[in-house]
Protein backbone atom coordinates (compact mmCIF):
# COMPACT_ATOMS: atom_id res chain seq x y z
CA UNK A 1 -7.94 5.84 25.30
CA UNK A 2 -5.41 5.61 28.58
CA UNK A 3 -2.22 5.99 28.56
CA UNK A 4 -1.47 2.10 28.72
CA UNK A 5 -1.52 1.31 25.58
CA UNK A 6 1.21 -1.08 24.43
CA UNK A 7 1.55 -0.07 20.99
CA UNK A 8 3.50 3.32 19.91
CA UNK A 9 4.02 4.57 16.61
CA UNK A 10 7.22 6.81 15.44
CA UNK A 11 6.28 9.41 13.33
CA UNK A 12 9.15 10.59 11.62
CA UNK A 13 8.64 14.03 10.55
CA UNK A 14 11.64 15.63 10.32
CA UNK A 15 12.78 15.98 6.74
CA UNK A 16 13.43 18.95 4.46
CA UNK A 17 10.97 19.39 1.55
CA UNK A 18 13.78 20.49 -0.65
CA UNK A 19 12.87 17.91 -4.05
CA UNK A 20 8.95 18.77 -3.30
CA UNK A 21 10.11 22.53 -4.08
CA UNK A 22 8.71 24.01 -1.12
CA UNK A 23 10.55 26.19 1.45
CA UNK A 24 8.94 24.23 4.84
CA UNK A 25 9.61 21.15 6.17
CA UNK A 26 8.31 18.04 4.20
CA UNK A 27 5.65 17.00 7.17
CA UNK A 28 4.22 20.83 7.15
CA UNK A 29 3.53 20.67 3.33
CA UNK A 30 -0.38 21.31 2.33
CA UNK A 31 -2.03 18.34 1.34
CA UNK A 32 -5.71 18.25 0.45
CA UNK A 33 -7.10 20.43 3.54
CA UNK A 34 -4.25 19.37 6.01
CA UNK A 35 -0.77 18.84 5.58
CA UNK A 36 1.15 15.47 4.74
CA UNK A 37 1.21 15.12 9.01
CA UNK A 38 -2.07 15.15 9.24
CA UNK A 39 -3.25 13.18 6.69
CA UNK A 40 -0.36 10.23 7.92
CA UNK A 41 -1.87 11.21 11.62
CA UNK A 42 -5.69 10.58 10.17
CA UNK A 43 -4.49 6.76 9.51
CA UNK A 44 -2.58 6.12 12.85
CA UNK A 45 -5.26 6.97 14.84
CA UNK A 46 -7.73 5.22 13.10
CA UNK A 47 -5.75 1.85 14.34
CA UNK A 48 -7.78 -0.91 16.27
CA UNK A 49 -5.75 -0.17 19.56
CA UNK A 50 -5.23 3.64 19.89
CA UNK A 51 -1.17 3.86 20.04
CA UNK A 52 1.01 5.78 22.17
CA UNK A 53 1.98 8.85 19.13
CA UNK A 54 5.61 9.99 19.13
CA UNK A 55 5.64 12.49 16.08
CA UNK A 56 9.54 13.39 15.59
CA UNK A 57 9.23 17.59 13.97
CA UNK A 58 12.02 19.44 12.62
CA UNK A 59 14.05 20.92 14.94
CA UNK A 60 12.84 24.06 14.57
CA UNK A 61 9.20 23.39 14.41
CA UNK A 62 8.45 21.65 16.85
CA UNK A 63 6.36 23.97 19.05
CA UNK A 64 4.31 24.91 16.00
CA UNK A 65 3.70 21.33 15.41
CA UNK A 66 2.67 20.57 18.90
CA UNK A 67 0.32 23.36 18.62
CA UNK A 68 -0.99 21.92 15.02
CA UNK A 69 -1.99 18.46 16.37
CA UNK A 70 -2.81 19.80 19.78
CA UNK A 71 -6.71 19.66 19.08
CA UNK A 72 -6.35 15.96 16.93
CA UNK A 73 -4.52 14.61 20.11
CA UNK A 74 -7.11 15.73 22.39
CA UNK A 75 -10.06 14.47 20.47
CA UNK A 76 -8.25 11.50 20.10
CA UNK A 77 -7.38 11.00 23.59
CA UNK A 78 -4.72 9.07 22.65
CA UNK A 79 -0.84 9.99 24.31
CA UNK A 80 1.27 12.31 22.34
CA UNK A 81 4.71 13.22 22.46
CA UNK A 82 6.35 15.89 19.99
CA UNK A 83 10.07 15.57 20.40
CA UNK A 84 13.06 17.24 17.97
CA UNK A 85 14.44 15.91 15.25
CA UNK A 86 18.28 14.93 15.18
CA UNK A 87 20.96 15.07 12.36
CA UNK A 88 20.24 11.70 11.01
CA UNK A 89 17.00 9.70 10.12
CA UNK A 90 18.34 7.03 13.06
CA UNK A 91 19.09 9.46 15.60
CA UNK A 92 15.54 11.13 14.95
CA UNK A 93 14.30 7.42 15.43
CA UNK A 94 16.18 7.07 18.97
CA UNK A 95 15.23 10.39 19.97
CA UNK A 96 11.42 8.88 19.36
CA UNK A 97 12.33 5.74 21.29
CA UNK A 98 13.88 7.40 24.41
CA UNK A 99 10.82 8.91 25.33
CA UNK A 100 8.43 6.31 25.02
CA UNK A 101 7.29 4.77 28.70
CA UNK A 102 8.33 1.27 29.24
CA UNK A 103 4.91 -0.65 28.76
CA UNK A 104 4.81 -0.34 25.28
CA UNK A 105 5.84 -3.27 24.13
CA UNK A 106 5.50 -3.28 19.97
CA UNK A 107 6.96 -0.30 18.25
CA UNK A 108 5.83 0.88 14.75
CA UNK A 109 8.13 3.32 13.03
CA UNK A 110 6.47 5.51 10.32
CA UNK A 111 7.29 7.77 7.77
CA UNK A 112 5.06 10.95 7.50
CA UNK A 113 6.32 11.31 3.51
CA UNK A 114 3.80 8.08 3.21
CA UNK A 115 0.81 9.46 4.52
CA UNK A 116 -1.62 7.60 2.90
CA UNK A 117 -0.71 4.42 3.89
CA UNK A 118 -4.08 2.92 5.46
CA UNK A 119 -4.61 2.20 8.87
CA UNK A 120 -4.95 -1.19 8.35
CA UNK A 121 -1.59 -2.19 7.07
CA UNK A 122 -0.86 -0.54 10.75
CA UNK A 123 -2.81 -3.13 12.56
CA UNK A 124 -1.41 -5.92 10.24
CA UNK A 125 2.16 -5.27 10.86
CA UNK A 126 1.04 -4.77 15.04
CA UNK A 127 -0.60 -8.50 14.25
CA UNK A 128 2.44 -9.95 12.29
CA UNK A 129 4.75 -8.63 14.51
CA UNK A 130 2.87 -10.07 18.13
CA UNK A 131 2.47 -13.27 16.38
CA UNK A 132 5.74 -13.57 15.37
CA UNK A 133 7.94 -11.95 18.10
CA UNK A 134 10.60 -10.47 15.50
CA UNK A 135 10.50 -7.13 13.01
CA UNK A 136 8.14 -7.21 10.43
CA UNK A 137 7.92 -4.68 7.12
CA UNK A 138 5.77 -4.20 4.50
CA UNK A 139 6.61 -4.84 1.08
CA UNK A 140 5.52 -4.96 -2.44
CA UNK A 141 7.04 -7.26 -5.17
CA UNK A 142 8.99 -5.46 -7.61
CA UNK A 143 6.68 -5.89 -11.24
CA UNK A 144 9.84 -3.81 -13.25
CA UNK A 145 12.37 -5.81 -14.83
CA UNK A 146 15.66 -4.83 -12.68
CA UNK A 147 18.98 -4.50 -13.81
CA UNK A 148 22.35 -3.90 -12.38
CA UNK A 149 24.30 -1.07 -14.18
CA UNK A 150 28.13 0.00 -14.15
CA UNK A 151 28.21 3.91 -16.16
CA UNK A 152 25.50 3.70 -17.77
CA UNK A 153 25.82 -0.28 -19.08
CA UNK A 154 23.89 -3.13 -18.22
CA UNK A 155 25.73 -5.58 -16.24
CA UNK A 156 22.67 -8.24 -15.26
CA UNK A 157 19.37 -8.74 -15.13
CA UNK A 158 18.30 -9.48 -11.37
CA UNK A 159 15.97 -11.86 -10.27
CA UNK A 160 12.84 -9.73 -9.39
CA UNK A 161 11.63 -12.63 -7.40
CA UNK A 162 13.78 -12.39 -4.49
CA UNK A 163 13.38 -8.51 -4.23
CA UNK A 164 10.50 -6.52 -2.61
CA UNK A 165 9.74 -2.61 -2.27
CA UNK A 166 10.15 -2.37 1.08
CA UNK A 167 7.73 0.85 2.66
CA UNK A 168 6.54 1.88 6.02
CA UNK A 169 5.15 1.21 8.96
CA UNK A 170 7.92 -0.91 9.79
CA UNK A 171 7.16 -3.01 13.39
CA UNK A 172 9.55 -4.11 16.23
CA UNK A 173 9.17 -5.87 19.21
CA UNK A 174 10.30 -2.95 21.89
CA UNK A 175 13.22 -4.44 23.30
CA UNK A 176 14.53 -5.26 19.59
CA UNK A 177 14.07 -2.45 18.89
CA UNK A 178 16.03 -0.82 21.70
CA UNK A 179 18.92 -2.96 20.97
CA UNK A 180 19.29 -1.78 17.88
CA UNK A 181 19.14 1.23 18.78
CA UNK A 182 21.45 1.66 21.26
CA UNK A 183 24.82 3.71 20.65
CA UNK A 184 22.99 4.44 17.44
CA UNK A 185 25.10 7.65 16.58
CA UNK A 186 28.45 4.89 16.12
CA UNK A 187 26.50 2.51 13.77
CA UNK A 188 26.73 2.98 10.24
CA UNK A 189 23.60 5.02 8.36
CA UNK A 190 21.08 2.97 7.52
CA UNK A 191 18.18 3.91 5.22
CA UNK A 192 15.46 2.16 7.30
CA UNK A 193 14.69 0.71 10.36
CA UNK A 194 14.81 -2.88 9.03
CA UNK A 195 18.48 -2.46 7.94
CA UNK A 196 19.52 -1.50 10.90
CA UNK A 197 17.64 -4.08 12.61
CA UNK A 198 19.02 -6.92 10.56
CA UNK A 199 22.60 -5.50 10.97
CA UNK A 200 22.52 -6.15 14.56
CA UNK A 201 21.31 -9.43 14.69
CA UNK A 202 17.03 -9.53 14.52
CA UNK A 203 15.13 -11.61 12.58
CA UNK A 204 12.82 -9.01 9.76
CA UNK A 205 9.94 -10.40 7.67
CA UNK A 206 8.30 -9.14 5.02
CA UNK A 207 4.36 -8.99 4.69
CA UNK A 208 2.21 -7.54 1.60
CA UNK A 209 2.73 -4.16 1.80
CA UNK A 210 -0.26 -1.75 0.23
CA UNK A 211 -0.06 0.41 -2.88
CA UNK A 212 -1.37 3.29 -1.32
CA UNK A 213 1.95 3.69 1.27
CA UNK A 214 3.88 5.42 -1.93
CA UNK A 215 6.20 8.02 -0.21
CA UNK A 216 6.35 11.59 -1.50
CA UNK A 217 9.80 12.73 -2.77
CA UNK A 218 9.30 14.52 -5.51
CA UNK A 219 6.42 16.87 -6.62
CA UNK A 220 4.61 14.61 -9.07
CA UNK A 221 4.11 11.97 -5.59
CA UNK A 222 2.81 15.17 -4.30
CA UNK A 223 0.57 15.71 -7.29
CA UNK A 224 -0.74 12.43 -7.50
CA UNK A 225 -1.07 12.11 -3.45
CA UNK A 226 -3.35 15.65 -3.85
CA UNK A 227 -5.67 13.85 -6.47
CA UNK A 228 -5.99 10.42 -4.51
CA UNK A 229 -7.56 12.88 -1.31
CA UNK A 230 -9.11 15.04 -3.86
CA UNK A 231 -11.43 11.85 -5.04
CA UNK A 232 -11.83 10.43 -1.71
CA UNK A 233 -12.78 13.72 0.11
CA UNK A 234 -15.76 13.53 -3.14
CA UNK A 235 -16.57 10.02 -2.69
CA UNK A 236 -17.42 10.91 0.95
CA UNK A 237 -19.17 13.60 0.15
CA UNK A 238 -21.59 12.00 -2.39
CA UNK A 239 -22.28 9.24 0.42
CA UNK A 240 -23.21 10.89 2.93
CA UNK A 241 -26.82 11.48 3.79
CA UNK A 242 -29.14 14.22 2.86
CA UNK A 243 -32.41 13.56 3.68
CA UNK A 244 -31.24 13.73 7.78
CA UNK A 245 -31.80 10.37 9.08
CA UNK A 246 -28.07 9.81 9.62
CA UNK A 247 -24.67 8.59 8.90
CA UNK A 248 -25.66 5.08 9.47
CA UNK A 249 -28.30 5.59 6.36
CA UNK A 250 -25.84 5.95 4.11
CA UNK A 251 -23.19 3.20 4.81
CA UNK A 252 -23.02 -0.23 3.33
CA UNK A 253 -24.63 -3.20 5.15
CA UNK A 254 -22.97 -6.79 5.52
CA UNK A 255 -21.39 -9.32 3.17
CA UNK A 256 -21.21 -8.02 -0.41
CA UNK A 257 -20.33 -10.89 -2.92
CA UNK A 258 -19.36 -9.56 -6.80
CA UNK A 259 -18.35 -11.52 -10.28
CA UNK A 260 -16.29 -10.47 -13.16
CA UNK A 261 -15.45 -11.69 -16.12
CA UNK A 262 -12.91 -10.65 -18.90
CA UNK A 263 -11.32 -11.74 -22.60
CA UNK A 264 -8.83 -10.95 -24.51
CA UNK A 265 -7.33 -12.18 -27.53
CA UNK A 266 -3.91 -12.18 -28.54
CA UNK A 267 -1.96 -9.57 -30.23
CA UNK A 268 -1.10 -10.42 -34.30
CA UNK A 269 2.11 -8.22 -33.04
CA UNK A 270 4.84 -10.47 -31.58
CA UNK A 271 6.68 -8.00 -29.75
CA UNK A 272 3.64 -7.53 -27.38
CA UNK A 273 4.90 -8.76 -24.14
CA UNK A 274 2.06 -10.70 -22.02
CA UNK A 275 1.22 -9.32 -19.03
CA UNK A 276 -0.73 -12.14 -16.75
CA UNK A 277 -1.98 -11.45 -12.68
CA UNK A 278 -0.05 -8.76 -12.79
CA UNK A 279 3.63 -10.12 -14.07
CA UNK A 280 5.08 -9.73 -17.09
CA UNK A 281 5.95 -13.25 -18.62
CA UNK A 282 8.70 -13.54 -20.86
CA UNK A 283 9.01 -15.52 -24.07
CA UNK A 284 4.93 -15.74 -24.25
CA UNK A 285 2.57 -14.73 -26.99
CA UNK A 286 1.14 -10.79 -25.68
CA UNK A 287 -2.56 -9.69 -25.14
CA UNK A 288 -4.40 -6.90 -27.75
CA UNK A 289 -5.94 -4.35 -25.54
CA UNK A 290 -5.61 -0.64 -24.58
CA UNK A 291 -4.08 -1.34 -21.57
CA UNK A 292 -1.44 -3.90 -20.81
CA UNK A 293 -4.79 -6.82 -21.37
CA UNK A 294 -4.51 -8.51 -17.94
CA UNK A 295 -7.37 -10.36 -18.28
CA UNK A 296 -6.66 -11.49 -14.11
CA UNK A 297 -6.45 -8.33 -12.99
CA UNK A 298 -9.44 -6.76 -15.11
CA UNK A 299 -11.97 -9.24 -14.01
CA UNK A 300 -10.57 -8.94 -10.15
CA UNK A 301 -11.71 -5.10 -10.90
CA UNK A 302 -15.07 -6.34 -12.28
CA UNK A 303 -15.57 -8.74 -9.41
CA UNK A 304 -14.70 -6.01 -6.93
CA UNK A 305 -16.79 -3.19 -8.23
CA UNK A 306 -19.90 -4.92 -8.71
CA UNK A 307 -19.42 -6.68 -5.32
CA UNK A 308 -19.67 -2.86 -4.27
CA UNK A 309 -22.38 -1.84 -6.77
CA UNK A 310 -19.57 0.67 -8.69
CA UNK A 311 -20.60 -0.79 -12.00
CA UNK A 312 -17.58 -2.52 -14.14
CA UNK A 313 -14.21 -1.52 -15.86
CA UNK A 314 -15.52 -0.08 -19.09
CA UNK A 315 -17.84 1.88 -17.29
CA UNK A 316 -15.12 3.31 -14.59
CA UNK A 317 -12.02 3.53 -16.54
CA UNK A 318 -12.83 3.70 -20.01
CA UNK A 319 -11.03 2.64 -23.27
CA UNK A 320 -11.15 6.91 -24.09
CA UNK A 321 -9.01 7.87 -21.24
CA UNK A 322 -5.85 8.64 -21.93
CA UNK A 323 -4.27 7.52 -18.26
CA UNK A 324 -4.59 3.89 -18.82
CA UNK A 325 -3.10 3.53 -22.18
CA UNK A 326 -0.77 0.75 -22.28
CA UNK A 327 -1.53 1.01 -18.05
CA UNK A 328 -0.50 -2.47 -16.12
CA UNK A 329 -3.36 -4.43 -14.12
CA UNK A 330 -1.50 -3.17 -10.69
CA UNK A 331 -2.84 0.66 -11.88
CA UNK A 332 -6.64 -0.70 -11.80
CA UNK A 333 -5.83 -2.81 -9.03
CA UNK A 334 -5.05 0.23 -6.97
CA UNK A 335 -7.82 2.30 -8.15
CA UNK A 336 -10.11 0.14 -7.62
CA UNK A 337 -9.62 -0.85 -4.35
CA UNK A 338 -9.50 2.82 -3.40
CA UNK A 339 -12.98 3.36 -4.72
CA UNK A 340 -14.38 0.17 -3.02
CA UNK A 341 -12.99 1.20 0.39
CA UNK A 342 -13.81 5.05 -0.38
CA UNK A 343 -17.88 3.76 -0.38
CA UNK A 344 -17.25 1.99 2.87
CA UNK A 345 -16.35 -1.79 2.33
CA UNK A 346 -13.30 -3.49 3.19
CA UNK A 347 -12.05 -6.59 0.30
CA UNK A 348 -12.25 -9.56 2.33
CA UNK A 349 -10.54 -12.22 0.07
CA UNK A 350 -10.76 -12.55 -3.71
CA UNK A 351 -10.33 -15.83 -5.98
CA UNK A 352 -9.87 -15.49 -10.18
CA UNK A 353 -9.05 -18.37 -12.79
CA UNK A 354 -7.29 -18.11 -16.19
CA UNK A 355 -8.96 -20.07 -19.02
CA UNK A 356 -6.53 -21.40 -21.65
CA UNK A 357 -4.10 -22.93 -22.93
CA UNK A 358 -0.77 -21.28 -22.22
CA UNK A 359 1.32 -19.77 -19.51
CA UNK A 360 1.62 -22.38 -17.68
CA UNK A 361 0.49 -20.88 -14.21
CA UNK A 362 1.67 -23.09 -11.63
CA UNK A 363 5.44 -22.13 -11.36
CA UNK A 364 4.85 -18.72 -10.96
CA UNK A 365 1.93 -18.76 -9.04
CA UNK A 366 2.55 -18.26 -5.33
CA UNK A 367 4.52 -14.72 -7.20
CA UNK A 368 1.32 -13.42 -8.44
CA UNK A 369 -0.68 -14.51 -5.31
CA UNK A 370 2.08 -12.22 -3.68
CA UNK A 371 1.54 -9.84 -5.72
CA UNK A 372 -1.88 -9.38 -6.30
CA UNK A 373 -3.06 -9.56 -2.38
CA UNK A 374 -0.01 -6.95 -2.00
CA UNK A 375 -2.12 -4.75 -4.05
CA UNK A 376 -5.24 -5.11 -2.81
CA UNK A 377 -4.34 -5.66 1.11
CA UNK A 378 -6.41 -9.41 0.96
CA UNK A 379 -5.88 -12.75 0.38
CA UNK A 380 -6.36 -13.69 -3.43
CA UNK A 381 -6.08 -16.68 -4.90
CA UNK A 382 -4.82 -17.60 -8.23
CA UNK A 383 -5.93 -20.56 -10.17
CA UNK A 384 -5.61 -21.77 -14.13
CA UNK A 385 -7.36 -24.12 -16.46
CA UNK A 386 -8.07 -25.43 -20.09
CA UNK A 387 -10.97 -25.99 -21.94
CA UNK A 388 -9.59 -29.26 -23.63
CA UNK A 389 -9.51 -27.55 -26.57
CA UNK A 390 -13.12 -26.32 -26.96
CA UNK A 391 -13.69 -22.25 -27.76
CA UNK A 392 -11.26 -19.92 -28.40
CA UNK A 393 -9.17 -19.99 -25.50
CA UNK A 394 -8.74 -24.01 -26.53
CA UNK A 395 -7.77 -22.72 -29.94
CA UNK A 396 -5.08 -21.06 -28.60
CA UNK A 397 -7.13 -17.48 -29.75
CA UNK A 398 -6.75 -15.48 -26.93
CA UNK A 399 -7.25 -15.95 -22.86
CA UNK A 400 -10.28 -15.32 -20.53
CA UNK A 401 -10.38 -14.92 -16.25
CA UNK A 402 -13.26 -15.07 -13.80
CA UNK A 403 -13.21 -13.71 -10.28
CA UNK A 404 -14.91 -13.84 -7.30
CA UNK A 405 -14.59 -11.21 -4.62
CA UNK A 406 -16.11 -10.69 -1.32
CA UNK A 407 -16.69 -7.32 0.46
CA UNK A 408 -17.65 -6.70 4.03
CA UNK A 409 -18.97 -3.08 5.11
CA UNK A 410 -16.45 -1.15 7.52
């Protein structure tokens, strides 16, 4: 890679790892075989375009850190810059900025606390943001019913539908960027790039964000981070070739096309809440099952591990384990696309239809489209019929969902 490239990434790596309980920086914390920066530094330069890397250390690391990516920049031959963190998250972000050379023209700003954020969401928010020609961040819509609180007492209930979970990389056009920027240390703090962009003026959209860029803060993110590289470093492991004819032996082929069905029936309680493509819906009759019975999401898990030959949701999850009691569809959602992408396919687009009578799907629809391609980082489409009263979803019994999902080999 030269030294042209037009896209740079801001690593920000500065932070204390003070809730994490460890004495060293956040960034320099172990994680799997590396460290939080190198796992975050894996995904960046596994982008489409190799980016110009700015990674921002604490202060008082930063020749150690220069010396611990010194080999991952080289084999990358990709341009590096290690520069000092500042007092602030912003003035760490400037101090990345100021250094980067003026052909770069698209600026992603990343948080090394979310280092497992793929490197495609990278290359979606470089895509959004050159199509678009204004900031773009990822986001995930908020599933939790929110409320607003004064000591301790609930005030209102917010509408979830206008909110989103905003996470990082977060992409700028340079010159927006720089504008914001500029006389940083007078602005008001900010708690992410986006903020400060809006305050001064530029446009920010949101795209689906990915499940996977969850940022470590406290040690059970660290804990749960450590098992997610633990499985992955295994599922690598048990693909890859041992009779010595290759890498290329072992990896997936072409399209992969999978089906999945699933039923459930309605809970006799009345208190069950119903949980439906992922959102909760309020007011309607709830689903028996040891999870949270999201018939949509369970056969969008079906669909997607037999398109990649995993087997199906009994057989990978399991009614006997204990983690995915009462678990929503989002949990399998997320699993599941890790182990599909962990044996070397990429989820192309996925369709599923609910069969019966009640919700009525339409109104909330485009929400659990959001939602559900959020999750799995793909289009997926959402559809609902009857059966004119025939069977036991026309009886008003219980619900069923069928997916389709399409897989391509990376």
């Amino acid at each position: 890679m030269s030294a042209s490239s037009t896209v740079a990434v801001i690593l920000v790596a500065a932070g204390s790892g003070t809730r994490l309980g460890h004495p060293e920086p956040k960034a320099l914390v172990p994680l799997g075989s590396s460290s939080i920066l190198g796992v975050a530094l894996d995904a960046v330069l596994r982008m489409r375009e190799t980016p110009h890397v700015v990674v921002v250390a604490p202060e008082q690391r930063v020749d150690e850190v220069r010396d611990m990516i010194a080999g991952v920049a080289d084999a990358a031959s990709a341009p590096f810059d290690v520069v000092p963190g500042a007092a602030s998250r912003q003035e760490s972000v400037a101090a990345g900025l100021d250094v980067l050379p003026r052909h770069v023209d698209t600026v992603l700003v990343h948080d090394a606390a979310r280092p497992l954020a793929p490197a495609e969401l990278f290359d979606e928010v470089v895509a959004a943001v050159r199509a678009r020609g204004h900031g773009v961040v990822p986001g995930l819509p908020v599933v939790d019913t929110i409320k607003r609180v004064d000591s301790g007492r609930v005030v209102e209930t917010v509408d979830r539908s206008q909110l989103a979970a905003v996470q990082t990389p977060q992409g700028f056009p340079r010159d927006a960027l720089d504008e914001a920027y500029s006389g940083v240390a007078s602005l008001a703090e900010f708690t992410d790039d986006a903020a400060l962009a809006a305050a001064v003026g530029v446009t920010v959209d949101v795209v689906p964000g990915d499940a996977r860029a969850f940022k470590i803060t406290v040690p059970e993110d660290l804990r749960r981070a450590e098992r997610i590289v633990r499985t992955e470093g295994a599922a690598m492991a048990d693909a890859a070739p041992s009779n010595g004819t290759g890498a290329d032996a072992a990896r997936p082929a072409g399209l992969r096309i999978g089906t999945g069905v699933d039923v459930h029936a309605f809970d006799d309680d009345p208190a069950t809440p119903l949980w439906l493509a992922g959102l909760e819906w309020p007011g309607e009759r709830g689903l028996s099952g040891h999870s949270d019975g999201d018939v949509a999401a369970h056969a969008v898990c079906d669909a997607l591990l037999a398109a990649a030959g995993l087997g199906d949701v009994g057989a990978v999850f399991g009614t006997a384990d204990p983690r995915f009691a009462s678990a929503h569809g989002e949990v399998f959602l997320a699993e599941t696309r890790r182990l599909v992408e962990a044996s070397g396919f990429r989820i192309v687009n996925v369709t599923v239809q609910v069969l019966g009578n009640r919700p009525k799907l339409a109104p909330r629809r485009a929400e659990a489209q959001a939602l559900l391609s959020g999750v799995l980082g793909a289009p997926v489409s959402v559809a609902a019929t009857t059966t004119d009263g025939l069977g036991f979803t026309g009886r008003g019994e219980g619900l069923q969902a069928i997916a389709t999902a399409m897989l391509e080999a990376r």
